[in-house]
Each structure stands twice: as C-alpha cells, then as structure tokens.
C-alpha atoms as a PDB file:
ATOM      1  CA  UNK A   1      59.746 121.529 374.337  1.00  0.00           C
ATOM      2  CA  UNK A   2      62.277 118.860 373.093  1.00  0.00           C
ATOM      3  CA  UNK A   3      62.523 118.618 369.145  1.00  0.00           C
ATOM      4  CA  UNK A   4      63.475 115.345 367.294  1.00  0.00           C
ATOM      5  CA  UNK A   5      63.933 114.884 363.666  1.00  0.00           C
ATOM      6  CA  UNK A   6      63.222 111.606 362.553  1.00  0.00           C
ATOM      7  CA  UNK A   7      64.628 110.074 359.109  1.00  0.00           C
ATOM      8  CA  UNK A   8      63.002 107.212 357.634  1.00  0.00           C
ATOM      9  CA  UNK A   9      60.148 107.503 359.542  1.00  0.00           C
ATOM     10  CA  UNK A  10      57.366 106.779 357.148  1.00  0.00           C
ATOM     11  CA  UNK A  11      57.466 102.437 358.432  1.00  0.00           C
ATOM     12  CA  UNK A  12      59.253  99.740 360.642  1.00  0.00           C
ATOM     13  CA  UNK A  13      61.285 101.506 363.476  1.00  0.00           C
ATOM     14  CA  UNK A  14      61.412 105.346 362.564  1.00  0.00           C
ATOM     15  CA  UNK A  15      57.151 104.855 362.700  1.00  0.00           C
ATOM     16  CA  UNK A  16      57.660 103.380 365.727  1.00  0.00           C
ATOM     17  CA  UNK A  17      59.739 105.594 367.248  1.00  0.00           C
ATOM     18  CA  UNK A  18      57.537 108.942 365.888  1.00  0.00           C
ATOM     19  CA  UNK A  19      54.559 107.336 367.520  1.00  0.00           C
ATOM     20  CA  UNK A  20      56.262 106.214 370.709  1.00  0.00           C
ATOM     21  CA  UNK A  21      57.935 110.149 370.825  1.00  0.00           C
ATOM     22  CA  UNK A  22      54.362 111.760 370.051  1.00  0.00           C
ATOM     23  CA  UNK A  23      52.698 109.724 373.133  1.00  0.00           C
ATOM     24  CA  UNK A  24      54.525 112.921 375.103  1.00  0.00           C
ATOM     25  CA  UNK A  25      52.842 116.076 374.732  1.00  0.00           C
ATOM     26  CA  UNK A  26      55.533 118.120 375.200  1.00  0.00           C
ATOM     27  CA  UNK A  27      57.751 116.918 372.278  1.00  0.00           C
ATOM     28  CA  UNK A  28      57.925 118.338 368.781  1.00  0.00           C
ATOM     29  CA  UNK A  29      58.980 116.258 365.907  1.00  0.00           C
ATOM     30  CA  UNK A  30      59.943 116.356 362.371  1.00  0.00           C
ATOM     31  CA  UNK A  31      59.067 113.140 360.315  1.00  0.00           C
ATOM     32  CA  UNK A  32      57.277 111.550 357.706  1.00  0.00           C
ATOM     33  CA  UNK A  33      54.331 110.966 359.181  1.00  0.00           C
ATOM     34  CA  UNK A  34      51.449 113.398 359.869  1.00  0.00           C
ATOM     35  CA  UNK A  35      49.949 113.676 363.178  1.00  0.00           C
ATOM     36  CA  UNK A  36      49.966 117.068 365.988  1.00  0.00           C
ATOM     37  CA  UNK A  37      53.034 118.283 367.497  1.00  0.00           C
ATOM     38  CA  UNK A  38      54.385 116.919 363.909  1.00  0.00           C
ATOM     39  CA  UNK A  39      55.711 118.386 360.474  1.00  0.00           C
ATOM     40  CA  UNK A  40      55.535 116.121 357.547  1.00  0.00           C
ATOM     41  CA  UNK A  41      58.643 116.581 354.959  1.00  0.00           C
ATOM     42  CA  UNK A  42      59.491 114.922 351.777  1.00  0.00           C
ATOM     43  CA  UNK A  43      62.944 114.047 351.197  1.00  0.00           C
ATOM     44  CA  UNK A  44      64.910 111.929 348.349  1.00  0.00           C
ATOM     45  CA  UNK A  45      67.798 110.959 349.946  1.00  0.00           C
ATOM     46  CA  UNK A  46      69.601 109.977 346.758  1.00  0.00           C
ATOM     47  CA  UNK A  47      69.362 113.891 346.048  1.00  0.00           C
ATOM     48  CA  UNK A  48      71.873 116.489 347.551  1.00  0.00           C
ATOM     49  CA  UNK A  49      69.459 119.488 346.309  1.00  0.00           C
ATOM     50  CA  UNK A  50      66.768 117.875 348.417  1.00  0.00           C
ATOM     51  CA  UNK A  51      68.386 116.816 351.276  1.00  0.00           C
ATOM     52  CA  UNK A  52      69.715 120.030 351.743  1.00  0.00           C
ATOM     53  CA  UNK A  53      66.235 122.135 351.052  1.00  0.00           C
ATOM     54  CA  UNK A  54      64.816 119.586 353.581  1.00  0.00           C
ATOM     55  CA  UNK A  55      67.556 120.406 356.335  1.00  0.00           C
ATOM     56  CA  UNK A  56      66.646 124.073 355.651  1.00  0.00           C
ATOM     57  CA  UNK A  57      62.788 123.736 356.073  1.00  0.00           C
ATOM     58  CA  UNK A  58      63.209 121.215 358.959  1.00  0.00           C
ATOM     59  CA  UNK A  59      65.299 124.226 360.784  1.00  0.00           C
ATOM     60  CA  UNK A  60      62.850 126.826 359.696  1.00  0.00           C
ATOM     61  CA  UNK A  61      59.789 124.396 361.598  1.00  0.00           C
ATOM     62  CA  UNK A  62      61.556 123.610 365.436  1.00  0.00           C
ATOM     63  CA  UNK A  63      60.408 125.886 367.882  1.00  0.00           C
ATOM     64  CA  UNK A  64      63.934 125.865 368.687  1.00  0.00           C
ATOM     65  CA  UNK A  65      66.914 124.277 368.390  1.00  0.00           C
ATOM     66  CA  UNK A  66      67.233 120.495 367.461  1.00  0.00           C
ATOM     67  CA  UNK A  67      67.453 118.275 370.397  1.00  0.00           C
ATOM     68  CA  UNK A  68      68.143 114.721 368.667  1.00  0.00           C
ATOM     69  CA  UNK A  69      68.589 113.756 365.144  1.00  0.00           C
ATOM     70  CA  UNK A  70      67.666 110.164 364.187  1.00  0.00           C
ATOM     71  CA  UNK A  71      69.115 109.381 361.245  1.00  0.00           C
ATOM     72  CA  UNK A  72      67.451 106.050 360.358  1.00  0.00           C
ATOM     73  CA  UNK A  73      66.503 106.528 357.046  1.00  0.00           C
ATOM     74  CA  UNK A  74      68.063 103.736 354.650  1.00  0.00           C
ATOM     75  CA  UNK A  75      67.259 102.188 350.890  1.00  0.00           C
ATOM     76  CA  UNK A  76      66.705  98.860 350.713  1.00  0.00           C
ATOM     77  CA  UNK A  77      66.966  96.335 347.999  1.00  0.00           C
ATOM     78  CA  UNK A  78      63.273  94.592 346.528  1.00  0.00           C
ATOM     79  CA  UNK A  79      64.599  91.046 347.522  1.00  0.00           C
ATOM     80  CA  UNK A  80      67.601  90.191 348.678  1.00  0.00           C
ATOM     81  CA  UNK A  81      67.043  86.712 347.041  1.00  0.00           C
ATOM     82  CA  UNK A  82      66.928  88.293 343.337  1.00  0.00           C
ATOM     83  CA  UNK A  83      69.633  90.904 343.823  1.00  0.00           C
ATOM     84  CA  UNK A  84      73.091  90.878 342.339  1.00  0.00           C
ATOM     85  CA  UNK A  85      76.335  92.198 344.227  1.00  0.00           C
ATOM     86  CA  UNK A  86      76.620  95.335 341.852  1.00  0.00           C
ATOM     87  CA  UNK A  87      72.886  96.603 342.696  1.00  0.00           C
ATOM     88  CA  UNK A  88      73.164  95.922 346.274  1.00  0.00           C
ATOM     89  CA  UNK A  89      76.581  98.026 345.876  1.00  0.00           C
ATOM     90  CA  UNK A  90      74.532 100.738 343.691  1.00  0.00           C
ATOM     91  CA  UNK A  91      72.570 101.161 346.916  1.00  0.00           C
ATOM     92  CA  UNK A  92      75.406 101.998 349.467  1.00  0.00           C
ATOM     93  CA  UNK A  93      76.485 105.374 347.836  1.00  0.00           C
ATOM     94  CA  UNK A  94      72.979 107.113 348.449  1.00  0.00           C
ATOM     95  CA  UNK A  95      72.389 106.305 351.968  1.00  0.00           C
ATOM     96  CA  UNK A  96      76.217 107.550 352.930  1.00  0.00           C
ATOM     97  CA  UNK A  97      75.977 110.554 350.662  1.00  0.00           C
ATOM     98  CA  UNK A  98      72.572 111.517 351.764  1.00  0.00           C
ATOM     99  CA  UNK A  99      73.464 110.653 355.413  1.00  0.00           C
ATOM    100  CA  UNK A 100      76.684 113.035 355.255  1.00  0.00           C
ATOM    101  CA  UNK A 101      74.609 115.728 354.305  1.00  0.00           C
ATOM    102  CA  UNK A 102      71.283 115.175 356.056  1.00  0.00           C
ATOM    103  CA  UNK A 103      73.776 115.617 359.524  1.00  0.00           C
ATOM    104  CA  UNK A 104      75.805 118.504 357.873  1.00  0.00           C
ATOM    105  CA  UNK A 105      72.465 119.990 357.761  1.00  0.00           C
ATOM    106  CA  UNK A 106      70.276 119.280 360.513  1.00  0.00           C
ATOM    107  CA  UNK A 107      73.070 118.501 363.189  1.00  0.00           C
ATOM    108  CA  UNK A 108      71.673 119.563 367.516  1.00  0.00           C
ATOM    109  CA  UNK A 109      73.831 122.116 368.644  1.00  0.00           C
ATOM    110  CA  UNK A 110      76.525 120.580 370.677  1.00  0.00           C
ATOM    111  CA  UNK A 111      75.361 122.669 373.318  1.00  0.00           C
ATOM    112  CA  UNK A 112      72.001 121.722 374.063  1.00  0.00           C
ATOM    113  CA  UNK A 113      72.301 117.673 372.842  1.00  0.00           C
ATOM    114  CA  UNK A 114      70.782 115.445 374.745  1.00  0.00           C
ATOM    115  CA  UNK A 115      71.408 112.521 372.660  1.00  0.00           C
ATOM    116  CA  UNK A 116      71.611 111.457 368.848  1.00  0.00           C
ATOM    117  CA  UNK A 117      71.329 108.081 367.054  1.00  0.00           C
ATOM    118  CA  UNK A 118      72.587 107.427 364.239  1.00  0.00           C
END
C-alpha cells in the first residue's frame, strides 16, 4: 500500500492532488482533507512545536513507511496589490523554517522512495 503525505492540501493543487491520489484504492494518504484511506492533521507551519508533533503523529498513522512526501504547503499574502516588501519578506521565514523541519521529520526512507516533490 503506497503512503503519501500531502502538505498544503486543504485547496488549489495539494486538494487536487489528495483527490486525484485517493481515486486508487490501494494508496494511503496523510492530508488535510478527510475522506477513507485518509488521516486528517492540523499543522501551523509557522510553529516548530507543531510541525514536529505533526511529523510524529503522521509516522505513528502509515501503515508503513512513507513512500512520497509532498511538501506543497506555502503562506500566502491577502493581496499582492496591498502588500508592502517587508510583509511579503515576513512571510518567507515560515514556509523555509517550517519546510526544513516538516522534511527533517517526515522524510521516505531512502530505501524504499519512489519519488518526492518538493
């Protein structure tokens, strides 16, 4: 049974990608969104405490080991029209620190990889 974990999967293309994953029965995947053959986790990505406790419960739910990690989760500013240099720069530390750690975390084994996006 292949696993996936899916960041930023809650709209745009990690949804689509959970959905288009889920149309096999055979797959098991970790996302926010709720559905069989599916865990649902809640993750702040600005947060080391709960990135980490999310790798944790993500590795306690595969059936095995992690086959691909999608790490497509992202911030995103409320309008690019309105924002200044120095938010859109406040935004860039969270996604790399939360990144780092969501992979440090939740990496496949280099062993059994069959591919990972990033």
């Amino acid at each position: 049974m292949p696993s996936y974990l899916v960041t930023g999967a809650s709209r745009g293309i990690g949804l689509g990608l959970v959905t288009k994953l889920l149309e096999t029965p055979e797959n098991f995947v970790v996302a926010a969104y709720s559905k069989d053959r599916l865990a649902v986790l809640r993750v702040d990505y600005s947060d080391h405490v709960s990135i980490e406790r999310t790798a944790e419960a993500a590795a306690k739910l595969l059936p095995a080991s992690l086959d691909c990690l999608v790490s497509n989760a992202a911030t995103s500013l409320q309008s690019t029209r309105r924002s200044t240099p120095s938010h859109a720069e406040s935004q860039r530390p969270a996604g790399l620190r939360g990144g780092a750690a969501r992979e440090r975390g939740a990496s496949p084994k280099p062993s059994s990889t069959r591919m990972s996006l990033s």
